[in-house]
PDB file of N, CA and C in Angstrom:
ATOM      1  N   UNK A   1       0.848  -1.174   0.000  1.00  0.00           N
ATOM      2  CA  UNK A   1       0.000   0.000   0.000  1.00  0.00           C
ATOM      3  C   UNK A   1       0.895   1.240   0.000  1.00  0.00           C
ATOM      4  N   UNK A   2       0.231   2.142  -0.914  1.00  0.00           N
ATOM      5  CA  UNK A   2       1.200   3.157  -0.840  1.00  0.00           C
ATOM      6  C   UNK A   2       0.557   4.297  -0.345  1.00  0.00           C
ATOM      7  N   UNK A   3       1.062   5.486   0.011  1.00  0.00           N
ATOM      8  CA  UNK A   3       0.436   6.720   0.792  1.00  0.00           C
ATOM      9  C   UNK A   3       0.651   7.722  -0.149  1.00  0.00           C
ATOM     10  N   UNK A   4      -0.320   8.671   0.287  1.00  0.00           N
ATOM     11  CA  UNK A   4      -0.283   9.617  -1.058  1.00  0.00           C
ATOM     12  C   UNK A   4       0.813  10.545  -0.265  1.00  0.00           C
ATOM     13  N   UNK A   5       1.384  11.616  -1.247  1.00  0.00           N
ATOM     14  CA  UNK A   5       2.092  12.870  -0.660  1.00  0.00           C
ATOM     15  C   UNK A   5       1.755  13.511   0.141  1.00  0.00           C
ATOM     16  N   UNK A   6       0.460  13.642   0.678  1.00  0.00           N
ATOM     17  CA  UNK A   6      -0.297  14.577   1.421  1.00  0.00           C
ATOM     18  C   UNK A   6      -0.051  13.787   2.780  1.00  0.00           C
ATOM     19  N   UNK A   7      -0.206  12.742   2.680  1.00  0.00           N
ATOM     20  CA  UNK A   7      -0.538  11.652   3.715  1.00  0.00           C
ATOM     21  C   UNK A   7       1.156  10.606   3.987  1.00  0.00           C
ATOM     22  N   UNK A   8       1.654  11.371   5.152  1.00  0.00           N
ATOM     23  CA  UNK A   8       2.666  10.389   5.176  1.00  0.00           C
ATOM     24  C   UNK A   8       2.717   9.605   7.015  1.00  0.00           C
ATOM     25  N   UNK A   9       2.675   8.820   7.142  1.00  0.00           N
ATOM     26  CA  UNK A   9       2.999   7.570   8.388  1.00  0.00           C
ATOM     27  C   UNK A   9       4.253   8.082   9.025  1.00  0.00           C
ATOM     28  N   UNK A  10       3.965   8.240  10.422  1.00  0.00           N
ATOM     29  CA  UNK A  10       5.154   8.525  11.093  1.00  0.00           C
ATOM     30  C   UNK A  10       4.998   7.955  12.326  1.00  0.00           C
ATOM     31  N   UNK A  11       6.208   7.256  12.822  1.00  0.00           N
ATOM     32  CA  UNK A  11       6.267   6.406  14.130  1.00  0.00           C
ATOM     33  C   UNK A  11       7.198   8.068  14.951  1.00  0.00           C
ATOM     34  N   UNK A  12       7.402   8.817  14.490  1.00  0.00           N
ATOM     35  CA  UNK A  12       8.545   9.787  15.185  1.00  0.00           C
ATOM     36  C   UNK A  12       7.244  10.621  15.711  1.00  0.00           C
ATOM     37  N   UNK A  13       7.520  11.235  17.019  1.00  0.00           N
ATOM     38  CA  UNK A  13       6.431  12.214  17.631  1.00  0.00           C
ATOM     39  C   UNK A  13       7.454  13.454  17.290  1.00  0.00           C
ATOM     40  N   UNK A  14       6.374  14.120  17.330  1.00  0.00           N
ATOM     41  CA  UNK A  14       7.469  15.890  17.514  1.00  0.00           C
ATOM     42  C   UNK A  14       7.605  16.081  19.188  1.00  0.00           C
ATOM     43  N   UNK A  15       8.715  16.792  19.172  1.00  0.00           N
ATOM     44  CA  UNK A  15       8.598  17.176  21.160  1.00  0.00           C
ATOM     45  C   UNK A  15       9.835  17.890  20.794  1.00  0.00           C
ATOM     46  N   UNK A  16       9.601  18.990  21.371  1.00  0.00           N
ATOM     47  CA  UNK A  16      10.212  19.700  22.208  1.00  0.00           C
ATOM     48  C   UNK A  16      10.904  19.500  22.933  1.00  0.00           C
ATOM     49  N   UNK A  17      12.060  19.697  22.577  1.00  0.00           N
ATOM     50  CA  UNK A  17      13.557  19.738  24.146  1.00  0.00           C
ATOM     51  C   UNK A  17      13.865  20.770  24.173  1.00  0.00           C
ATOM     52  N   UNK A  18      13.933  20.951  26.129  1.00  0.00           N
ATOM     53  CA  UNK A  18      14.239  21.787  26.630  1.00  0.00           C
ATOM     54  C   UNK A  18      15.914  21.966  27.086  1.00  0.00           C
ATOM     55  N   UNK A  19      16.927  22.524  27.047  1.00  0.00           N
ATOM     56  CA  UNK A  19      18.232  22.173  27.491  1.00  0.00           C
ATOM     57  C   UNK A  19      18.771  23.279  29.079  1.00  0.00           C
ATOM     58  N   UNK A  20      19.084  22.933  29.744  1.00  0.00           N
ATOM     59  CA  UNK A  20      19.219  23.794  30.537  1.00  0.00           C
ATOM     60  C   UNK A  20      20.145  23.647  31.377  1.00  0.00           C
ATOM     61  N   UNK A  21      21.214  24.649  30.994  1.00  0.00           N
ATOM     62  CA  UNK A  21      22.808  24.294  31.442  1.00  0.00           C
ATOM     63  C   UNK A  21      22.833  25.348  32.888  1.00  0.00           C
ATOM     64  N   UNK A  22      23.112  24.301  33.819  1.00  0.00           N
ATOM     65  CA  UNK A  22      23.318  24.681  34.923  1.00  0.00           C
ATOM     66  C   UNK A  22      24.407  24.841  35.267  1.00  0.00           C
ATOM     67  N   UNK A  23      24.879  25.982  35.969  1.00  0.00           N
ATOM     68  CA  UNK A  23      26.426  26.866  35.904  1.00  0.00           C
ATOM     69  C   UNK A  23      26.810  26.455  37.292  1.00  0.00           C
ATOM     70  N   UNK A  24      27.976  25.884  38.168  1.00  0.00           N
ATOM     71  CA  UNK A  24      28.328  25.445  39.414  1.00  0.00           C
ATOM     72  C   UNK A  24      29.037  26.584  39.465  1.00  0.00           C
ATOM     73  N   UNK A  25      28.678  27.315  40.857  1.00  0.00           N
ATOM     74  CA  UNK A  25      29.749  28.166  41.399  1.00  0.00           C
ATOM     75  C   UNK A  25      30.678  27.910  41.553  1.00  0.00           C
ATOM     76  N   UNK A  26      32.040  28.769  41.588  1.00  0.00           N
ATOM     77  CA  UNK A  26      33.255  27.943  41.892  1.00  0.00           C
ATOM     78  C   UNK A  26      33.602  28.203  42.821  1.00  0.00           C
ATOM     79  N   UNK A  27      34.724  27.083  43.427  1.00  0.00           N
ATOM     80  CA  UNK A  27      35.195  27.087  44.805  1.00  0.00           C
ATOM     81  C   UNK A  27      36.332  27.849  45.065  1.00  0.00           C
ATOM     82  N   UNK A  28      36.777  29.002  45.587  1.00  0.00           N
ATOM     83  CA  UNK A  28      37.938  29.160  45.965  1.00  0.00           C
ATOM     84  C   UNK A  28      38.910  28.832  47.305  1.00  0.00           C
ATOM     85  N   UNK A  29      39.824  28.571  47.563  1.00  0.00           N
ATOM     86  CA  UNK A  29      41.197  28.377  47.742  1.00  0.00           C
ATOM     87  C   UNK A  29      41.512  29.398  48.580  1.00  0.00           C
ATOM     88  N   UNK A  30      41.979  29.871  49.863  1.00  0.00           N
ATOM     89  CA  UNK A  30      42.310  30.923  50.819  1.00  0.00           C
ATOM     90  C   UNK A  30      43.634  30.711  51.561  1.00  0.00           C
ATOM     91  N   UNK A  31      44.025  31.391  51.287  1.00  0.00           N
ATOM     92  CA  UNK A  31      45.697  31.280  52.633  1.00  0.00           C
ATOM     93  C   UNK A  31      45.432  32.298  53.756  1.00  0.00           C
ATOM     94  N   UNK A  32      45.541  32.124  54.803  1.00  0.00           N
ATOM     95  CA  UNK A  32      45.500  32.821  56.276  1.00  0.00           C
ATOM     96  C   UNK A  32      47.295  32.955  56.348  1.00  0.00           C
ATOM     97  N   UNK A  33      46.806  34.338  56.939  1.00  0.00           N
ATOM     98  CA  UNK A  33      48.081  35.117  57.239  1.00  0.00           C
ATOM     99  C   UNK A  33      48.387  34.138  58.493  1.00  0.00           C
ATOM    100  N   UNK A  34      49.980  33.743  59.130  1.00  0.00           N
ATOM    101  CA  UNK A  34      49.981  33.384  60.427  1.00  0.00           C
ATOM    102  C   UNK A  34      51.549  33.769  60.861  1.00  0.00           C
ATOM    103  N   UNK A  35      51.626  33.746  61.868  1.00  0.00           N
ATOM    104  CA  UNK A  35      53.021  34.526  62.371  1.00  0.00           C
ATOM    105  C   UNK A  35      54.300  33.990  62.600  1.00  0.00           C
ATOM    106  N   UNK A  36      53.873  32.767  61.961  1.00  0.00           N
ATOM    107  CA  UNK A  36      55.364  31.586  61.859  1.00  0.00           C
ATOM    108  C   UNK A  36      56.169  31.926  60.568  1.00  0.00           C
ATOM    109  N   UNK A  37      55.516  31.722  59.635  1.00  0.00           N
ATOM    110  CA  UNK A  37      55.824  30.853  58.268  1.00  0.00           C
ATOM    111  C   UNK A  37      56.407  32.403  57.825  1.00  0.00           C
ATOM    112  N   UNK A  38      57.747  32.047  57.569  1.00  0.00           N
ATOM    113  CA  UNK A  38      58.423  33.262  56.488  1.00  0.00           C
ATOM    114  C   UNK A  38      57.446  33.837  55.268  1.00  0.00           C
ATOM    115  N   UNK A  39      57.918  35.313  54.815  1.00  0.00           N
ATOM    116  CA  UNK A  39      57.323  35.341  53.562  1.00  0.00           C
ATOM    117  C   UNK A  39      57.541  34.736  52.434  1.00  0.00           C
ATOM    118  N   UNK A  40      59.292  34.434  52.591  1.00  0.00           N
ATOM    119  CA  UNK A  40      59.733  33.934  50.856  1.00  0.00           C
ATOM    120  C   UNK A  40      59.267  32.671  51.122  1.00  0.00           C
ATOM    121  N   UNK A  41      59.225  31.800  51.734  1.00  0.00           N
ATOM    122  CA  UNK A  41      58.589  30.378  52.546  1.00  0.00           C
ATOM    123  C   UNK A  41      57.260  30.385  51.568  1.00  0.00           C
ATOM    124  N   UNK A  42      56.265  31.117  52.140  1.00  0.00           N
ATOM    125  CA  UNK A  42      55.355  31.179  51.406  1.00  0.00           C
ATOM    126  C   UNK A  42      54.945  31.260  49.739  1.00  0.00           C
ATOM    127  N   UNK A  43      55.924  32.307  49.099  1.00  0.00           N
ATOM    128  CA  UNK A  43      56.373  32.422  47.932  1.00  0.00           C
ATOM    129  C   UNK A  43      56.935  31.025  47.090  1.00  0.00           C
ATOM    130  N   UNK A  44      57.420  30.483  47.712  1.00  0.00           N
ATOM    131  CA  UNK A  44      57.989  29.494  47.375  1.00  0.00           C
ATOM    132  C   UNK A  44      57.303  28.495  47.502  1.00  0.00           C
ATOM    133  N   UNK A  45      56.585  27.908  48.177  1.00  0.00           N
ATOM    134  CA  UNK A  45      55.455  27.388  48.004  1.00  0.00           C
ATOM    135  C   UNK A  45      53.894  27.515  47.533  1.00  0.00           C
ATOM    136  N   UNK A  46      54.088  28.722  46.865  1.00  0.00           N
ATOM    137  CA  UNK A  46      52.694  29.769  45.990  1.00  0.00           C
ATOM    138  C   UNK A  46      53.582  28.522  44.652  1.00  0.00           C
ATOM    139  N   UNK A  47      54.633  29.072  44.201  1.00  0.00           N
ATOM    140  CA  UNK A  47      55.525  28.777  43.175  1.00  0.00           C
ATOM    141  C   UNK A  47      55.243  27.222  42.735  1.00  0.00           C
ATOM    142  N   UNK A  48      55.448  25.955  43.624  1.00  0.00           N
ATOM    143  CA  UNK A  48      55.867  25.042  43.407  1.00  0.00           C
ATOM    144  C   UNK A  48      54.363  24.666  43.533  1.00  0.00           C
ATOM    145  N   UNK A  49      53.246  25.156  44.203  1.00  0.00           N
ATOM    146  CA  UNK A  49      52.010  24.228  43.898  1.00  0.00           C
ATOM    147  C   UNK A  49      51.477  24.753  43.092  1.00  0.00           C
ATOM    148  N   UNK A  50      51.632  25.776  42.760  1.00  0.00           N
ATOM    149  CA  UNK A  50      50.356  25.985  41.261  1.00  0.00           C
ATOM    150  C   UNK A  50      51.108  26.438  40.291  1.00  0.00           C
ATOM    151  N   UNK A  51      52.483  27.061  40.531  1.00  0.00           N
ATOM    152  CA  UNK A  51      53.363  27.150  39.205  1.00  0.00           C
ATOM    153  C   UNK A  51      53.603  28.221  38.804  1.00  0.00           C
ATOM    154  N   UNK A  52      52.718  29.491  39.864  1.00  0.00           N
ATOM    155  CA  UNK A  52      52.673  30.959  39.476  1.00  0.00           C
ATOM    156  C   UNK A  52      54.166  31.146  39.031  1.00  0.00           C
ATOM    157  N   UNK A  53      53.839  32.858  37.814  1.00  0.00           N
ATOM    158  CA  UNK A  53      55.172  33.080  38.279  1.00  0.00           C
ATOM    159  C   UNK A  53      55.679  33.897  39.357  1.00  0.00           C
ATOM    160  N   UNK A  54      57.328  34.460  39.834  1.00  0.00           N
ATOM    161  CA  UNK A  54      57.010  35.240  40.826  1.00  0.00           C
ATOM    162  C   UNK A  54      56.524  36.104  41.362  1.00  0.00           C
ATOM    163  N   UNK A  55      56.466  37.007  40.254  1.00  0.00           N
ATOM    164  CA  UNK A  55      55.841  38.421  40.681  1.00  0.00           C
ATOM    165  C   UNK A  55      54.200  37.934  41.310  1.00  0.00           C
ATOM    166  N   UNK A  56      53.409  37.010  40.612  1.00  0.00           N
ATOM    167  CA  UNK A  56      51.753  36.772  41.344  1.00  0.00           C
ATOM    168  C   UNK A  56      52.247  36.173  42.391  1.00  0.00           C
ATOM    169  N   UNK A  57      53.083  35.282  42.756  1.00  0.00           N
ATOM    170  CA  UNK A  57      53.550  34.626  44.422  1.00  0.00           C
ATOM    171  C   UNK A  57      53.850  35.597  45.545  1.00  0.00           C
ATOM    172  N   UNK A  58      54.972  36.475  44.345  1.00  0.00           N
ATOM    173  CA  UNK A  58      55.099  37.968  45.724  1.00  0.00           C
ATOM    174  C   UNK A  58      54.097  38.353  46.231  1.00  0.00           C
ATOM    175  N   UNK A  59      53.042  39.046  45.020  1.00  0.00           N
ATOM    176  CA  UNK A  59      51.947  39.717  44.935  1.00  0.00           C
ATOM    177  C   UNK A  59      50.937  39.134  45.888  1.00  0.00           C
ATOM    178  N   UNK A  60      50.540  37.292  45.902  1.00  0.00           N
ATOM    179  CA  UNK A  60      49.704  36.998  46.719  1.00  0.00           C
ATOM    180  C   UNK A  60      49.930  36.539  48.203  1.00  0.00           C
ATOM    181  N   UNK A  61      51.602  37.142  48.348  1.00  0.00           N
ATOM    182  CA  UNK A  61      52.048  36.462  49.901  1.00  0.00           C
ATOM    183  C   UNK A  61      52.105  37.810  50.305  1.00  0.00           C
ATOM    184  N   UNK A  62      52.175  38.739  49.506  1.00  0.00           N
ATOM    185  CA  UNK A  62      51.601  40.404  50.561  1.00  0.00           C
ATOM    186  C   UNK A  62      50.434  40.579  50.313  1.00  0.00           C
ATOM    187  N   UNK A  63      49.472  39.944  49.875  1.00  0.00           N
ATOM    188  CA  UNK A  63      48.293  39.930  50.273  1.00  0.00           C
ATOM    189  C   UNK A  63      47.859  39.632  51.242  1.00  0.00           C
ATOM    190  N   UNK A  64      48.333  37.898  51.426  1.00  0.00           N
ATOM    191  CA  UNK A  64      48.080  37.296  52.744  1.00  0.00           C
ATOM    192  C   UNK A  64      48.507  38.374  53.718  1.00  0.00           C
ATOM    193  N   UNK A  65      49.684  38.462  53.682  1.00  0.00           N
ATOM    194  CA  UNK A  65      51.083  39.323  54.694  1.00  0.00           C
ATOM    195  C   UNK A  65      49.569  40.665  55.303  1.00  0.00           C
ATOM    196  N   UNK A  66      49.188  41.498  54.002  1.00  0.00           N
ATOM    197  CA  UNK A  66      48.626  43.232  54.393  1.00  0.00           C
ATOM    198  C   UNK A  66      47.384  42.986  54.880  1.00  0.00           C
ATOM    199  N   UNK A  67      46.615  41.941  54.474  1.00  0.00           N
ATOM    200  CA  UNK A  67      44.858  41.404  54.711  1.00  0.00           C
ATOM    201  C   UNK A  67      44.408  40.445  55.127  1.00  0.00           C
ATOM    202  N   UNK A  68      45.296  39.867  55.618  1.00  0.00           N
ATOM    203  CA  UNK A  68      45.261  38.484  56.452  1.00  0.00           C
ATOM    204  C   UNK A  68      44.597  37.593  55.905  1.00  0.00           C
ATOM    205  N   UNK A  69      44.593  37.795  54.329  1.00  0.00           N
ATOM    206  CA  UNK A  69      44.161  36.255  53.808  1.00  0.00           C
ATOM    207  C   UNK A  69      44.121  36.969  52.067  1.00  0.00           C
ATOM    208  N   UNK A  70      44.478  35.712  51.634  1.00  0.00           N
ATOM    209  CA  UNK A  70      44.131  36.192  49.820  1.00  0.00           C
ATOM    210  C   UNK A  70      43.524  34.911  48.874  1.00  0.00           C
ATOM    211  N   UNK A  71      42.388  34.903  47.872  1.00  0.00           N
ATOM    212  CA  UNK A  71      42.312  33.946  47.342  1.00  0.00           C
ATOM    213  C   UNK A  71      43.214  33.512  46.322  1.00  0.00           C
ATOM    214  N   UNK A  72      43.916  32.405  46.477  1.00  0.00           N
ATOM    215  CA  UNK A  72      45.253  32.194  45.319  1.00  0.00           C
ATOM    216  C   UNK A  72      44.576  31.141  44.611  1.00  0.00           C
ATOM    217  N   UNK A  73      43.184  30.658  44.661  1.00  0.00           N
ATOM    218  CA  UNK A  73      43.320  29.886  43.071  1.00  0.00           C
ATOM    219  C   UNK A  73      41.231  30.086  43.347  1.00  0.00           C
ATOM    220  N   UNK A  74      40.725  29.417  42.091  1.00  0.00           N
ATOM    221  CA  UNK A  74      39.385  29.475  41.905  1.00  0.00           C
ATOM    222  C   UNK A  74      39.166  28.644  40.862  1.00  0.00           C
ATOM    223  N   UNK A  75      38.164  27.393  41.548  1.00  0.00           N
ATOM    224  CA  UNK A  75      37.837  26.897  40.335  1.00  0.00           C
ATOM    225  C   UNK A  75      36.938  25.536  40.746  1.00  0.00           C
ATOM    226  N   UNK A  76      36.869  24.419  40.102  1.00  0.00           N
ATOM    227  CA  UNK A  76      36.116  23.152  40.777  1.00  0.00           C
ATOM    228  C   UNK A  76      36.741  23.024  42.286  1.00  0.00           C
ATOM    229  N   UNK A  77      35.424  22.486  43.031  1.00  0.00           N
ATOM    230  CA  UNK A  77      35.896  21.994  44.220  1.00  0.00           C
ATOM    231  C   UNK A  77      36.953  20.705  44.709  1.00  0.00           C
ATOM    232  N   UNK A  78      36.400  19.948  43.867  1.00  0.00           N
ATOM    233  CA  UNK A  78      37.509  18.576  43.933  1.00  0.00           C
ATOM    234  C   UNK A  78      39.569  19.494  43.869  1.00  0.00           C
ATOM    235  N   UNK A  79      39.387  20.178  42.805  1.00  0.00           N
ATOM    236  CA  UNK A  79      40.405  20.177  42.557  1.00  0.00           C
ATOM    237  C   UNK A  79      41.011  21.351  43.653  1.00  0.00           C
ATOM    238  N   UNK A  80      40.098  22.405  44.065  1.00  0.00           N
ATOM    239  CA  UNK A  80      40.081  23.312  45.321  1.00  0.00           C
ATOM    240  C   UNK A  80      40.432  22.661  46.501  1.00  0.00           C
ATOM    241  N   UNK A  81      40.030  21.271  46.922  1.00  0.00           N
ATOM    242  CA  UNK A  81      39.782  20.798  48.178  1.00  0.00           C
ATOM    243  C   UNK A  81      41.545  19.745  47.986  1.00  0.00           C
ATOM    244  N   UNK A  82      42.145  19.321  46.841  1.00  0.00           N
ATOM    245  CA  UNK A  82      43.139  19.394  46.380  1.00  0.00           C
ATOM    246  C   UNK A  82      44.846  19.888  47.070  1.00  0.00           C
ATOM    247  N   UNK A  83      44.262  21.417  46.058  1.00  0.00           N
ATOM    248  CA  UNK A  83      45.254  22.528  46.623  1.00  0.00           C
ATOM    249  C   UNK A  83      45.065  22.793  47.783  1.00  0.00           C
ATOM    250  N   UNK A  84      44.166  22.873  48.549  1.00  0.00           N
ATOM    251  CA  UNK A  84      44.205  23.410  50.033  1.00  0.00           C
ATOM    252  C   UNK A  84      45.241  22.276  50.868  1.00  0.00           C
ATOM    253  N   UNK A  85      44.604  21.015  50.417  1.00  0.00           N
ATOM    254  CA  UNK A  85      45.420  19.840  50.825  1.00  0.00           C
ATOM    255  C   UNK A  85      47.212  20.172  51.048  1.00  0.00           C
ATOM    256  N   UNK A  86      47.612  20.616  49.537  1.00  0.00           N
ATOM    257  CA  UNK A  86      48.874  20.398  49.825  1.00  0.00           C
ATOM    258  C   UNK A  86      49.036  21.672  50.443  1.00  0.00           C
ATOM    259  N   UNK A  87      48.518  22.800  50.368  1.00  0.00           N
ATOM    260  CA  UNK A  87      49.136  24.084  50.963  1.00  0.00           C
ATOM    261  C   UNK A  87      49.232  23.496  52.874  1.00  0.00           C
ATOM    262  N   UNK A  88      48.062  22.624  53.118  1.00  0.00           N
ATOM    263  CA  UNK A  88      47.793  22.751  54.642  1.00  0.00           C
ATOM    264  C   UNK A  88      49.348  21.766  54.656  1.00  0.00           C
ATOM    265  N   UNK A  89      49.511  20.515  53.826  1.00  0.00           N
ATOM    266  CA  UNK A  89      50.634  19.770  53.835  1.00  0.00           C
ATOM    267  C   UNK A  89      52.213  20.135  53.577  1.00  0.00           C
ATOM    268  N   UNK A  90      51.809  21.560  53.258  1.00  0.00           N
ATOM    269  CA  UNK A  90      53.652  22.532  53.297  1.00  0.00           C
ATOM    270  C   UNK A  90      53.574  23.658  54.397  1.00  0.00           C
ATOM    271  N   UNK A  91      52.295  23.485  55.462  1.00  0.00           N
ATOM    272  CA  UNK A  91      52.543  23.750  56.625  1.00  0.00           C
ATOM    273  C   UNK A  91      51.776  25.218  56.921  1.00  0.00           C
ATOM    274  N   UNK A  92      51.174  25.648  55.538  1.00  0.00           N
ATOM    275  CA  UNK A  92      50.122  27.246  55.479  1.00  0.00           C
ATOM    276  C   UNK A  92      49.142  26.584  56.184  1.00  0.00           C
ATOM    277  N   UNK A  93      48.551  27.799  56.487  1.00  0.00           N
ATOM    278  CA  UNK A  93      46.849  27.644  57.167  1.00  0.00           C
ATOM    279  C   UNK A  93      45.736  28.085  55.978  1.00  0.00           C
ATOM    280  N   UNK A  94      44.771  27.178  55.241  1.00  0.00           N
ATOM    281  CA  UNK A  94      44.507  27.183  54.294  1.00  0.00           C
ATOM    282  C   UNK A  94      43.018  26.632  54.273  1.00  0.00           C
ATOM    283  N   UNK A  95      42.188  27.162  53.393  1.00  0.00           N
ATOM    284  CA  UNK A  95      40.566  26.742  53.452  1.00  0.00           C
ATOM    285  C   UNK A  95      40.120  26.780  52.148  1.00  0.00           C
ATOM    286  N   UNK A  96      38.813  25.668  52.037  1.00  0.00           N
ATOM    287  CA  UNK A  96      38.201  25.946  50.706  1.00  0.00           C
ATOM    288  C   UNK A  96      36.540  26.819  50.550  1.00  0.00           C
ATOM    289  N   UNK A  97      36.247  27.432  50.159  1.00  0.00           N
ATOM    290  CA  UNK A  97      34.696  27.932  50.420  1.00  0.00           C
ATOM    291  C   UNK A  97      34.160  28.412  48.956  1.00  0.00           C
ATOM    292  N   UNK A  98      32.984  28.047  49.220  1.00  0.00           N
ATOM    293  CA  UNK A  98      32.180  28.503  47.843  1.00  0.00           C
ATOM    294  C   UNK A  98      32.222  29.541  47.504  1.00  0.00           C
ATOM    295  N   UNK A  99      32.511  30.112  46.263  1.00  0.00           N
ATOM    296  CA  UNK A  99      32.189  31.452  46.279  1.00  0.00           C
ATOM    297  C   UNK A  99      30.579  31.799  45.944  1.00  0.00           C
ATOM    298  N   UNK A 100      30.128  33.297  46.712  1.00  0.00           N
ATOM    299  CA  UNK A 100      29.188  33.797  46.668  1.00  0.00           C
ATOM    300  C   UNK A 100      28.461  34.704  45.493  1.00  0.00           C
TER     301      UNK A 100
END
């Protein structure tokens, strides 16, 4: 049997998709100022965990140093909860929190 042009058989429904990309806040990364740990100490370990170069290591260990805390990285939490790891494991005082 054949169908005319007007008239065609369809097993396919029409529908509508909806897509809806949901955006995750990101987590940042915090160093606390504390009254042990040298500055170049710090620098030097800005350096070797995330790779900055020096001038952003200077830049974010007188941050810590003038404001008693600076965010040095931003991004997924896994990988936030990460870096805090090794910063707390080279002896900084260090936190992860959502940003707002």
């Amino acid at each position: 049997m054949r169908t005319s042009p007007r008239f065609r058989l369809s097993t396919e429904s029409d529908t509508d998709t909806i897509t809806r990309t949901v955006t995750k806040k990101p987590w940042k990364v915090l160093v606390w100022d504390d009254p042990v740990t040298p500055m170049r100490v710090v620098e030097v370990i800005f350096r070797k965990i995330f790779g900055y170069p020096a001038a952003k290591c200077t830049q974010l260990m007188l941050t810590v140093h003038h404001e008693g805390k600076a965010v040095v990285w931003s991004g997924a939490q896994d990988r936030a909860v990460h870096y805090c790891t090794q910063l707390q494991a080279a002896g900084l005082m260090a936190s992860v929190e959502e940003e707002s």
